[in-house]
N, C-alpha and C. Protein backbone atom coordinates (compact mmCIF):
# COMPACT_ATOMS: atom_id res chain seq x y z
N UNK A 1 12.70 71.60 -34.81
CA UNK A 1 12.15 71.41 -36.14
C UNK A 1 12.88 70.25 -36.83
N UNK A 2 12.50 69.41 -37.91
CA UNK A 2 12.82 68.60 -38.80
C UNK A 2 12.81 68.49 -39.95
N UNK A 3 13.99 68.06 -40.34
CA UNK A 3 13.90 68.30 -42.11
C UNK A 3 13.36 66.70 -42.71
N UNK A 4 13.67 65.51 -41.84
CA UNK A 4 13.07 64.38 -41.73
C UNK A 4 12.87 63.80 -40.91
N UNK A 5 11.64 63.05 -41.15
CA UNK A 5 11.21 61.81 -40.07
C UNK A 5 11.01 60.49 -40.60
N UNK A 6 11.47 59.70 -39.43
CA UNK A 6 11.38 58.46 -40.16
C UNK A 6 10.11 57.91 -39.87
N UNK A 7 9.11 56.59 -39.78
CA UNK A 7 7.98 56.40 -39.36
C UNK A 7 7.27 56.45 -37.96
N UNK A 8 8.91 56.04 -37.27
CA UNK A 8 8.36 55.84 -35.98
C UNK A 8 8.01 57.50 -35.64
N UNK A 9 9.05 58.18 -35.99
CA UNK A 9 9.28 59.73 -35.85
C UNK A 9 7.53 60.30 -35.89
N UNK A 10 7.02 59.87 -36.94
CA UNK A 10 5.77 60.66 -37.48
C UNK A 10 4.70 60.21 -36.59
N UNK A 11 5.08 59.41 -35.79
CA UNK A 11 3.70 59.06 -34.95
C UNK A 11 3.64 60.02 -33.57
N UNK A 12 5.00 60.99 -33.28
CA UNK A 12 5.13 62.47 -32.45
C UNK A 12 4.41 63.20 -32.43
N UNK A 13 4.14 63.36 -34.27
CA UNK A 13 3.31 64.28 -34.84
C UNK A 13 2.12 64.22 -34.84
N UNK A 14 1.51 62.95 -35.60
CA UNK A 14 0.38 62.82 -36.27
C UNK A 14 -0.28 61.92 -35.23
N UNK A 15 -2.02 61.85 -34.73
CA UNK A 15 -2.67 60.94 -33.80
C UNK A 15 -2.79 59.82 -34.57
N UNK A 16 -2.52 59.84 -35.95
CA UNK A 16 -3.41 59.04 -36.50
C UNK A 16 -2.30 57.45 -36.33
N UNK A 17 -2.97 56.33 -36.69
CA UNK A 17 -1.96 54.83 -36.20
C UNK A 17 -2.59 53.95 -37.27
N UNK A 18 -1.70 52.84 -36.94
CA UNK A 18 -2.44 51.84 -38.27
C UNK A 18 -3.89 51.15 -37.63
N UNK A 19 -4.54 50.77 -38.48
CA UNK A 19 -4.30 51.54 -40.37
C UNK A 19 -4.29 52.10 -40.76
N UNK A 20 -4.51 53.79 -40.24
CA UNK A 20 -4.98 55.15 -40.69
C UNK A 20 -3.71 55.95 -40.83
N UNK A 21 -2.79 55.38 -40.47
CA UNK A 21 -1.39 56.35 -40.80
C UNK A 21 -1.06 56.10 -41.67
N UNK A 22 -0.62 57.12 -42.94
CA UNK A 22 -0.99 56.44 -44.11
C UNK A 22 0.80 57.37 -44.61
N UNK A 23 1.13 57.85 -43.87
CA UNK A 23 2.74 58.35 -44.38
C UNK A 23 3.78 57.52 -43.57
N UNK A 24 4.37 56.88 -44.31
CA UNK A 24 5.73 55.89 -44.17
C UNK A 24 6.77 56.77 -43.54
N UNK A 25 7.23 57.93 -44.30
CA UNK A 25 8.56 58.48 -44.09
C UNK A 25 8.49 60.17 -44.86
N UNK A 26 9.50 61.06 -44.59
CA UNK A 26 9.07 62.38 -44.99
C UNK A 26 10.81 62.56 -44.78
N UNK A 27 10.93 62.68 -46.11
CA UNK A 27 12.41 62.59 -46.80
C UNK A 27 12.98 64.16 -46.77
N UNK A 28 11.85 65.22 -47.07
CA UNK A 28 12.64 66.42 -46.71
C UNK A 28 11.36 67.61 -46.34
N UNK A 29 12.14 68.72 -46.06
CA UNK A 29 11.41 69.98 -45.96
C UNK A 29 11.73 70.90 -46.64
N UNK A 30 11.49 71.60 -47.77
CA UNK A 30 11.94 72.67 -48.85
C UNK A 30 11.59 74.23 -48.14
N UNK A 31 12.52 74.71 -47.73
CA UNK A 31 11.92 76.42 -46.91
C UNK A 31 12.03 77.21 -47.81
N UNK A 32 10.67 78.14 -48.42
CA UNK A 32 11.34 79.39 -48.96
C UNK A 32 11.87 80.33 -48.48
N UNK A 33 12.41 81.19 -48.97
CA UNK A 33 13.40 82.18 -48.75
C UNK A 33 12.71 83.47 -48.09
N UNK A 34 11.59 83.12 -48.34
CA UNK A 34 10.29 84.77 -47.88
C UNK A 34 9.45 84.71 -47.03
N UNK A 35 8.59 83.47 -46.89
CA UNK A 35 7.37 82.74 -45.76
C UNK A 35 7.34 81.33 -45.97
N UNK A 36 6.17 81.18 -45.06
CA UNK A 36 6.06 79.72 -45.03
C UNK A 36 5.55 79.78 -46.26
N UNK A 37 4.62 80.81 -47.35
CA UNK A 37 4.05 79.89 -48.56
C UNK A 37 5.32 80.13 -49.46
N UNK A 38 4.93 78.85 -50.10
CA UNK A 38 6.29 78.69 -50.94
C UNK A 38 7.09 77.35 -50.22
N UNK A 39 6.56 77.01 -48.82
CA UNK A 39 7.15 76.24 -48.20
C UNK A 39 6.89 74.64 -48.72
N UNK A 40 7.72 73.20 -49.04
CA UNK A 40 7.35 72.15 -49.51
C UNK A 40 7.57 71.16 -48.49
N UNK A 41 7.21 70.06 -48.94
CA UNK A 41 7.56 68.55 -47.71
C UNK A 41 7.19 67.56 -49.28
N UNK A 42 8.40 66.34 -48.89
CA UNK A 42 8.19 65.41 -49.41
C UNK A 42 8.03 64.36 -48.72
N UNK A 43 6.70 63.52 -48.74
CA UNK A 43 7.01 61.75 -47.97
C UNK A 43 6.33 61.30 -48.97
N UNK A 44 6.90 60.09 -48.09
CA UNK A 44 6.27 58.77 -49.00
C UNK A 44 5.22 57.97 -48.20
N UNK A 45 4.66 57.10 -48.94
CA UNK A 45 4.11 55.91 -48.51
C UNK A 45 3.82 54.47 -49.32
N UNK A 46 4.57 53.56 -49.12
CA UNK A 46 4.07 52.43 -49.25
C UNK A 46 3.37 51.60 -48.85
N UNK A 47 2.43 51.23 -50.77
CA UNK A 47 1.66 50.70 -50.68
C UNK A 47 1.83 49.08 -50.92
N UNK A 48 1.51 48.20 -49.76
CA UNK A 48 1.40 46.98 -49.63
C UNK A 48 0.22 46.09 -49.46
N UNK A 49 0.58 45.00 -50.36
CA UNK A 49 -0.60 44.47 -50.44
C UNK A 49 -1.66 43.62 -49.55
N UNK A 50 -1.17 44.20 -47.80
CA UNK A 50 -1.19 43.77 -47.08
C UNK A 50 -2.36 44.84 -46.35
N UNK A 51 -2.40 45.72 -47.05
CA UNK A 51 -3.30 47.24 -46.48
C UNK A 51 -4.59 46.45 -46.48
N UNK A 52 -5.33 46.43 -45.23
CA UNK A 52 -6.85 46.59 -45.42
C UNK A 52 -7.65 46.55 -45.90
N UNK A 53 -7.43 47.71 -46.68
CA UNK A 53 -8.83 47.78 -47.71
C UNK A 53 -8.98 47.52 -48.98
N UNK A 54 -7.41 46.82 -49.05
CA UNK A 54 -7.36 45.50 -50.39
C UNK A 54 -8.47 44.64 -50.61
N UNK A 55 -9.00 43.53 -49.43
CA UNK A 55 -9.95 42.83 -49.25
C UNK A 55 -10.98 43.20 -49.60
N UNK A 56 -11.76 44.37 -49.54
CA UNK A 56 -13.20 44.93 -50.23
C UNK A 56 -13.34 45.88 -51.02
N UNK A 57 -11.95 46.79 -51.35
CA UNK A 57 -11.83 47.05 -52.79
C UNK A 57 -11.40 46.92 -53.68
N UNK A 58 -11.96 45.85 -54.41
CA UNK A 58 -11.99 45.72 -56.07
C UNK A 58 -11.44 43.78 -55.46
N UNK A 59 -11.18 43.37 -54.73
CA UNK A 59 -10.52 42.05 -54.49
C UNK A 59 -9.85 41.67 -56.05
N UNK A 60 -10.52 41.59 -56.96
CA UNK A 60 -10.45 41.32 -58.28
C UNK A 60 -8.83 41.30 -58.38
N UNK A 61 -8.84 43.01 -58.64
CA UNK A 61 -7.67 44.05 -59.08
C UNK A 61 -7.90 44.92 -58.23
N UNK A 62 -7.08 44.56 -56.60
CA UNK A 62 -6.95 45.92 -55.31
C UNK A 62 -6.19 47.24 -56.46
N UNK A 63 -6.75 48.41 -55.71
CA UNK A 63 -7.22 49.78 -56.26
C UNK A 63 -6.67 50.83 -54.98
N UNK A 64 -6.32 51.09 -54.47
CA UNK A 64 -6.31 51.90 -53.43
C UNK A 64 -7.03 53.20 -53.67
N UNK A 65 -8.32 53.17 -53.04
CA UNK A 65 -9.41 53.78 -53.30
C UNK A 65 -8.83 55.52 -52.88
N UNK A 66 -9.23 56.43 -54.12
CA UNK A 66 -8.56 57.64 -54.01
C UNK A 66 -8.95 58.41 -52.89
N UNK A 67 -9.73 58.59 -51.84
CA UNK A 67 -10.04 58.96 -50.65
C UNK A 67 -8.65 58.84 -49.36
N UNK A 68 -8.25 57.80 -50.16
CA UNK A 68 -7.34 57.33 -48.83
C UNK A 68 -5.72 58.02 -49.36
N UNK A 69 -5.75 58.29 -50.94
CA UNK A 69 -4.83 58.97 -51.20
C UNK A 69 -4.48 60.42 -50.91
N UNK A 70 -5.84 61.22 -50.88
CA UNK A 70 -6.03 62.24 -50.64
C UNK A 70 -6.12 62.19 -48.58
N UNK A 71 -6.15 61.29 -48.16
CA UNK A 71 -5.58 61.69 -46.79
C UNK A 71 -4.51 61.44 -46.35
N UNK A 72 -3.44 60.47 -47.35
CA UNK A 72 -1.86 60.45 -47.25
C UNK A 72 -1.81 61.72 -47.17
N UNK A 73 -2.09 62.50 -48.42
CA UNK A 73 -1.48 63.77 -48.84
C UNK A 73 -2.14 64.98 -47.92
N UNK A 74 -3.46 64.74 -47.23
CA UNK A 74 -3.96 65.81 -45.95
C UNK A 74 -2.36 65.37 -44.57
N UNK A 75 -2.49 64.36 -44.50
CA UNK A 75 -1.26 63.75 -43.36
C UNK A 75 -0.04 64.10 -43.28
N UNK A 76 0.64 64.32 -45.16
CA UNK A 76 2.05 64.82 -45.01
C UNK A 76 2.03 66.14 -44.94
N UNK A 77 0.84 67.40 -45.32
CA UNK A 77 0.25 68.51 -45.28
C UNK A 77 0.36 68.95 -43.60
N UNK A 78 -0.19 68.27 -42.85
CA UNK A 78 -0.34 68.19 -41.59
C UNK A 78 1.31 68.17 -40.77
N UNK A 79 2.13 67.64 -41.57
CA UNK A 79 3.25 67.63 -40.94
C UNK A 79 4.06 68.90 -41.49
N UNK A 80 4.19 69.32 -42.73
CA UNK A 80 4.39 70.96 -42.68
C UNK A 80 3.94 71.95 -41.90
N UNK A 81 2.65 71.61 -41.58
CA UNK A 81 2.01 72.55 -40.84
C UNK A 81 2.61 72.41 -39.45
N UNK A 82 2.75 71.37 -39.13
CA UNK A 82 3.51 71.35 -37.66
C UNK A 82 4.84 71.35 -37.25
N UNK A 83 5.87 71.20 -38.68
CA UNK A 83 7.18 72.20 -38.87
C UNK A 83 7.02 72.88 -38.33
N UNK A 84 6.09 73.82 -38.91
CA UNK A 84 5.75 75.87 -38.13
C UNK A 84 5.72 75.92 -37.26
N UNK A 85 4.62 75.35 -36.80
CA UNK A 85 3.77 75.35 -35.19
C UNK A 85 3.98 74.00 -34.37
N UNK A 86 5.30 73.65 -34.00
CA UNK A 86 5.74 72.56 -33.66
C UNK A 86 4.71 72.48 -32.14
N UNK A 87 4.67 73.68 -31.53
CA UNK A 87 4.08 73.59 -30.22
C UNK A 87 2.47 72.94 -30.13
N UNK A 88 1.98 73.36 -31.78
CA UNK A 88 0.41 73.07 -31.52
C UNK A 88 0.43 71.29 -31.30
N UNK A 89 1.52 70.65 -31.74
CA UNK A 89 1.43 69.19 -31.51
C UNK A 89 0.17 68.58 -30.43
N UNK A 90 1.25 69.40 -29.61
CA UNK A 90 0.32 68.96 -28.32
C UNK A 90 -0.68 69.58 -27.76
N UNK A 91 -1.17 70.96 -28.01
CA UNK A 91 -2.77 71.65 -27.92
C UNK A 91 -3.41 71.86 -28.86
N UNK A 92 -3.04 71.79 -29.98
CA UNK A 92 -3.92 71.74 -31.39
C UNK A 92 -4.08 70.47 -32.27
N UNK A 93 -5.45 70.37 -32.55
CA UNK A 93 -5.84 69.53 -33.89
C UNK A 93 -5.52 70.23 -35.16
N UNK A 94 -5.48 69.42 -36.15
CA UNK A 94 -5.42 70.32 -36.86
C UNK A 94 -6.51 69.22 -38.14
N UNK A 95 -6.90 69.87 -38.39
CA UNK A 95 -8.88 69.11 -38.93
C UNK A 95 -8.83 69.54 -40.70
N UNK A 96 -9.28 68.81 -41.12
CA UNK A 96 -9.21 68.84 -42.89
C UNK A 96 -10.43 69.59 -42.69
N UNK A 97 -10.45 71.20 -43.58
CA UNK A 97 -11.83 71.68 -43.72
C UNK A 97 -12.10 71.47 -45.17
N UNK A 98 -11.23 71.20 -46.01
CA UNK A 98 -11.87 70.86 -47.60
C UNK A 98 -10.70 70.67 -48.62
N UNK A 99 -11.35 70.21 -50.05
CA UNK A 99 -10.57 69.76 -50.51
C UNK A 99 -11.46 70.27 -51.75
N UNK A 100 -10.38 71.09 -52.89
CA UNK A 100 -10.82 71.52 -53.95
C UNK A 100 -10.23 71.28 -55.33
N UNK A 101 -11.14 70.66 -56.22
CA UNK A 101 -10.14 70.15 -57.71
C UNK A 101 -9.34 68.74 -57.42
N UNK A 102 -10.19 67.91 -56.47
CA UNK A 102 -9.58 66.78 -56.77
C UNK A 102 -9.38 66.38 -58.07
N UNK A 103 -8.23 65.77 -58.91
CA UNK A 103 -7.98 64.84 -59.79
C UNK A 103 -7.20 63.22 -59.51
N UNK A 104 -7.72 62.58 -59.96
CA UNK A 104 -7.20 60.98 -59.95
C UNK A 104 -7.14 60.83 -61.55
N UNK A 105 -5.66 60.46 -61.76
CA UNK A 105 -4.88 60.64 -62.95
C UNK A 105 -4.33 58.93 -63.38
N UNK A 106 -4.50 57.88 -62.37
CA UNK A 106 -3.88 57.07 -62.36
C UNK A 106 -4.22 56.35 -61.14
N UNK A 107 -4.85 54.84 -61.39
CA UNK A 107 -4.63 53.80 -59.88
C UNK A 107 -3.35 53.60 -59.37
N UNK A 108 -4.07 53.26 -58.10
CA UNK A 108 -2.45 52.61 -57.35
C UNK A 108 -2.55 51.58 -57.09
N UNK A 109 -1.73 50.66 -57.31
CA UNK A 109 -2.11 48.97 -57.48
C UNK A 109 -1.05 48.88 -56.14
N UNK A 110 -1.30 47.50 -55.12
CA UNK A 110 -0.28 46.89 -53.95
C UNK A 110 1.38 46.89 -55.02
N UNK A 111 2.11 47.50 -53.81
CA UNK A 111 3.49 47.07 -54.31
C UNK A 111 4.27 48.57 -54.87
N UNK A 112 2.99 49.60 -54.88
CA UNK A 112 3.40 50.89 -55.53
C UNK A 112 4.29 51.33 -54.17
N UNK A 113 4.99 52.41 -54.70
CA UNK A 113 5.71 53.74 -53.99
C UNK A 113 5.17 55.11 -54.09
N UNK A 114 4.22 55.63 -53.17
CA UNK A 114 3.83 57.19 -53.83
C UNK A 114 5.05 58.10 -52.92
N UNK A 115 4.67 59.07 -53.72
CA UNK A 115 5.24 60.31 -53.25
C UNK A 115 4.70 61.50 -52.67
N UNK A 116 4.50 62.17 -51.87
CA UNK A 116 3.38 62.62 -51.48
C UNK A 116 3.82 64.33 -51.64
N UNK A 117 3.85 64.89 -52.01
CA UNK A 117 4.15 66.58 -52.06
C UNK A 117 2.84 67.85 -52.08
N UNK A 118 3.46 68.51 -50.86
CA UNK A 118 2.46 69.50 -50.58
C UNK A 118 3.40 70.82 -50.37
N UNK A 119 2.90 71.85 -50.70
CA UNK A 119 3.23 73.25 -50.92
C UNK A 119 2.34 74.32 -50.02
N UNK A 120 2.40 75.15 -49.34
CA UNK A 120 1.45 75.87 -48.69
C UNK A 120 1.60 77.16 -49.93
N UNK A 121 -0.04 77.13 -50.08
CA UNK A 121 -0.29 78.25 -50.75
C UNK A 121 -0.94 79.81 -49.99
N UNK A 122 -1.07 79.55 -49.10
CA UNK A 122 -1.80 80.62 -48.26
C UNK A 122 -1.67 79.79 -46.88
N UNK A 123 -1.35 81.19 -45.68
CA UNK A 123 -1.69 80.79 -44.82
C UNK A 123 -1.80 82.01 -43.46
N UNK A 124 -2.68 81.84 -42.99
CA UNK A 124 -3.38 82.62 -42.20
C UNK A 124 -3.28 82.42 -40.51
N UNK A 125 -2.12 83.31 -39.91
CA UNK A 125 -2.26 83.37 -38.85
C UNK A 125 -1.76 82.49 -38.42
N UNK A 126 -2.34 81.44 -37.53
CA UNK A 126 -1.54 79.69 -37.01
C UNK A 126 -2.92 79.21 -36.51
N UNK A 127 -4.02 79.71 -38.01
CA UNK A 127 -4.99 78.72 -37.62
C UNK A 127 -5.33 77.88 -39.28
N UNK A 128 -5.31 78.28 -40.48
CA UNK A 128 -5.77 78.03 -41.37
C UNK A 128 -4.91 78.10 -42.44
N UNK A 129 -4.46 77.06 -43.20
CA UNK A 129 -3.75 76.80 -43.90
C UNK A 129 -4.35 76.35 -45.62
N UNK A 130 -3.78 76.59 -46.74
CA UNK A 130 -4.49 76.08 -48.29
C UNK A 130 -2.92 76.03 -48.95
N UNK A 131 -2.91 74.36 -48.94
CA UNK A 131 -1.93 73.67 -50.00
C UNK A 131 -2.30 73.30 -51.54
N UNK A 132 -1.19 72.97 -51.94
CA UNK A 132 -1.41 72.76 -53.50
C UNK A 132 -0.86 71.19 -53.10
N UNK A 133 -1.06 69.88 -53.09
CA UNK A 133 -0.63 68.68 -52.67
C UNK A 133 -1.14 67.53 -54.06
N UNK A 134 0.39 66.63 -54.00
CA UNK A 134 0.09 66.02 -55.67
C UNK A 134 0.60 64.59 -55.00
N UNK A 135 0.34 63.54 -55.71
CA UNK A 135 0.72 62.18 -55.24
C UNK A 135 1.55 61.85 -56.52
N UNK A 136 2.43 61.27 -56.84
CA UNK A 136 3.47 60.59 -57.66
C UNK A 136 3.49 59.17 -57.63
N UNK A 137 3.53 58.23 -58.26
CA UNK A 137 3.82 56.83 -58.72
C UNK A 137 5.36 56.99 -58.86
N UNK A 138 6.14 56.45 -57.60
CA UNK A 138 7.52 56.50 -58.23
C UNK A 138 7.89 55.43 -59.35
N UNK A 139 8.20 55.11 -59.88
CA UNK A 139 8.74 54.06 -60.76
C UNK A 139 10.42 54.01 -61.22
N UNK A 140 11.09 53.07 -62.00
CA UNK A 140 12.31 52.88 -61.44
C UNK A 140 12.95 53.78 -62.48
N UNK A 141 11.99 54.37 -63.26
CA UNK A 141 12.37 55.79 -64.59
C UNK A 141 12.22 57.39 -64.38
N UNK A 142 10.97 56.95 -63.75
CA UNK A 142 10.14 57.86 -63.63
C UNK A 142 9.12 58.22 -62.52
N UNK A 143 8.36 59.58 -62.36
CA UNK A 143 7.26 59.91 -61.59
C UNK A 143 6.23 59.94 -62.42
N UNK A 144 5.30 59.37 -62.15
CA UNK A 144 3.77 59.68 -62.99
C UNK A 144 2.46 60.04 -61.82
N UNK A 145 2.28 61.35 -62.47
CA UNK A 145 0.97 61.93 -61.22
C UNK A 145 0.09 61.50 -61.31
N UNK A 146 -0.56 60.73 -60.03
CA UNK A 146 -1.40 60.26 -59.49
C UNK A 146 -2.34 60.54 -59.05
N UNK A 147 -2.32 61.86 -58.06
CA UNK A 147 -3.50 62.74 -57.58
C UNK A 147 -3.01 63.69 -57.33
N UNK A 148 -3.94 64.74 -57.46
CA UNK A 148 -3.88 66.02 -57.17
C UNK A 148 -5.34 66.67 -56.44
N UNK A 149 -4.87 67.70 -55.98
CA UNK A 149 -5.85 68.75 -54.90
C UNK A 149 -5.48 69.94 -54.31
N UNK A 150 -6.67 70.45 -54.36
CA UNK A 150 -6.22 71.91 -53.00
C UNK A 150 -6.68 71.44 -52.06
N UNK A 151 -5.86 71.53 -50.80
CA UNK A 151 -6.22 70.57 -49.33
C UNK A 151 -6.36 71.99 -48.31
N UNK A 152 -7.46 72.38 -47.38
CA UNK A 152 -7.34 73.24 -46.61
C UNK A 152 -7.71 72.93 -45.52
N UNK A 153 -6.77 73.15 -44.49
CA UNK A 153 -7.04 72.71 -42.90
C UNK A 153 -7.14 74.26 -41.63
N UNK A 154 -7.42 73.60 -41.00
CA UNK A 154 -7.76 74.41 -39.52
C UNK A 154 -7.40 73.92 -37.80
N UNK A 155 -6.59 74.71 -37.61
CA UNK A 155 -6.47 74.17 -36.13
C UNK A 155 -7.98 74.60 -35.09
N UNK A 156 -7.82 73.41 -34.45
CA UNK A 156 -8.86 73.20 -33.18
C UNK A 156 -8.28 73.04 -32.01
N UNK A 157 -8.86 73.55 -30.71
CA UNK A 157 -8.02 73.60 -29.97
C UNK A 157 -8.37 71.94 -29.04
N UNK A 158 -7.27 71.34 -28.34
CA UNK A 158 -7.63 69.71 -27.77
C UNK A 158 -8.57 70.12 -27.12
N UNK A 159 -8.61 71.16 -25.95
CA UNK A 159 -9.89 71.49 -25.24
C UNK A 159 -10.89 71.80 -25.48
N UNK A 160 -11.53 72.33 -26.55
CA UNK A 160 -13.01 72.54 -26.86
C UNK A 160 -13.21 70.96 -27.33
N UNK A 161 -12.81 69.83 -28.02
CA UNK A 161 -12.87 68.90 -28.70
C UNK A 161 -13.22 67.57 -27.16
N UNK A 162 -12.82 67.88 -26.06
CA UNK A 162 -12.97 66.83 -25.24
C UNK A 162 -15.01 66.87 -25.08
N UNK A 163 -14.46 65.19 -25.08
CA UNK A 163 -16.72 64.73 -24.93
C UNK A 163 -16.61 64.65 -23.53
C-alpha cells in the first residue's frame, strides 16, 4: 500500500496516459480509524498551458473545461479505491458509473495548481464505491473550491471487457 505516489508511480495504478492522465502526484492517504468510509486521498494536478484542450477551448481565455476536472477527481478517487484493493490493479477496471450534484464554483485558467480530494462515503463489498470529491485552486494564501461532486464507481472484471 501507499501513502504517496509520485507521477511516474500513478501510471502502476491508473491505464489512463497523456493526455488523459490528469493526476500529477498524490501527496497523502488519510485512514479512518473504523473503515474505509471516512477514508481520504489528496493529489494534485497541474494545470499547464501546454494541455491540449487549451487550443479549442475558449483559445480567447483557455478554461479548463469542467468535465476534465471532474475526471482528475474520478482518477484520484480511483487511486483510493486501489489503496484497498491493491490486487484489483491488475484484474479489475474500475469504471465511473455516475456523478451526482456536480458544482463548478470557479474556472481554472493555465498555470493553476488544483487539489484534488476525495472521501469514500459508502462502500460496498470490493465492487462499488460513492465519494464525496472537491477540487481546490491552491493559491499562495489560500484554497478556493473549484468543483465539487458525488463520484460513484464500479469494478469490472479485465475479462468480460476483452473485444
Amino acid at each position: 500500500m501507499f501513502k504517496s505516489l509520485t507521477a511516474l508511480e500513478i501510471r502502476n495504478y491508473l491505464p489512463h496516459r497523456y493526455p488523459f492522465l490528469l493526476v500529477d502526484k498524490i501527496e497523502e492517504v488519510i485512514l479512518s480509524s473504523t473503515s474505509p468510509v471516512g477514508d481520504r486521498i489528496i493529489g494534485y494536478k497541474a494545470v499547464t498551458q501546454n494541455e491540449p484542450y487549451f487550443m479549442g477551448h475558449f483559445p480567447e481565455q483557455p478554461v479548463m473545461p469542467g468535465v476534465l476536472i471532474l475526471e482528475a477527481l474520478a482518477q484520484t478517487t480511483a487511486l483510493l479505491i486501489f489503496y484497498h484493493i491493491p490486487t484489483a490493479v491488475k484484474t479489475q477496471y474500475l469504471y465511473l458509473t455516475g456523478i451526482d450534484g456536480a458544482k463548478f464554483r470557479h474556472p481554472v485558467f493555465p498555470g493553476s495548481l488544483l487539489r484534488l480530494e476525495s472521501e469514500i462515503k459508502k462502500i460496498r463489498g470490493q465492487k462499488f464505491c460513492v465519494v464525496e470529491a472537491k477540487a481546490f485552486l491552491v493559491n499562495k494564501t489560500e484554497s478556493e473550491l473549484v468543483a465539487q461532486a458525488q463520484i460513484s464507481s464500479a469494478f469490472v472484471s479485465k475479462e468480460k471487457e476483452k473485444l
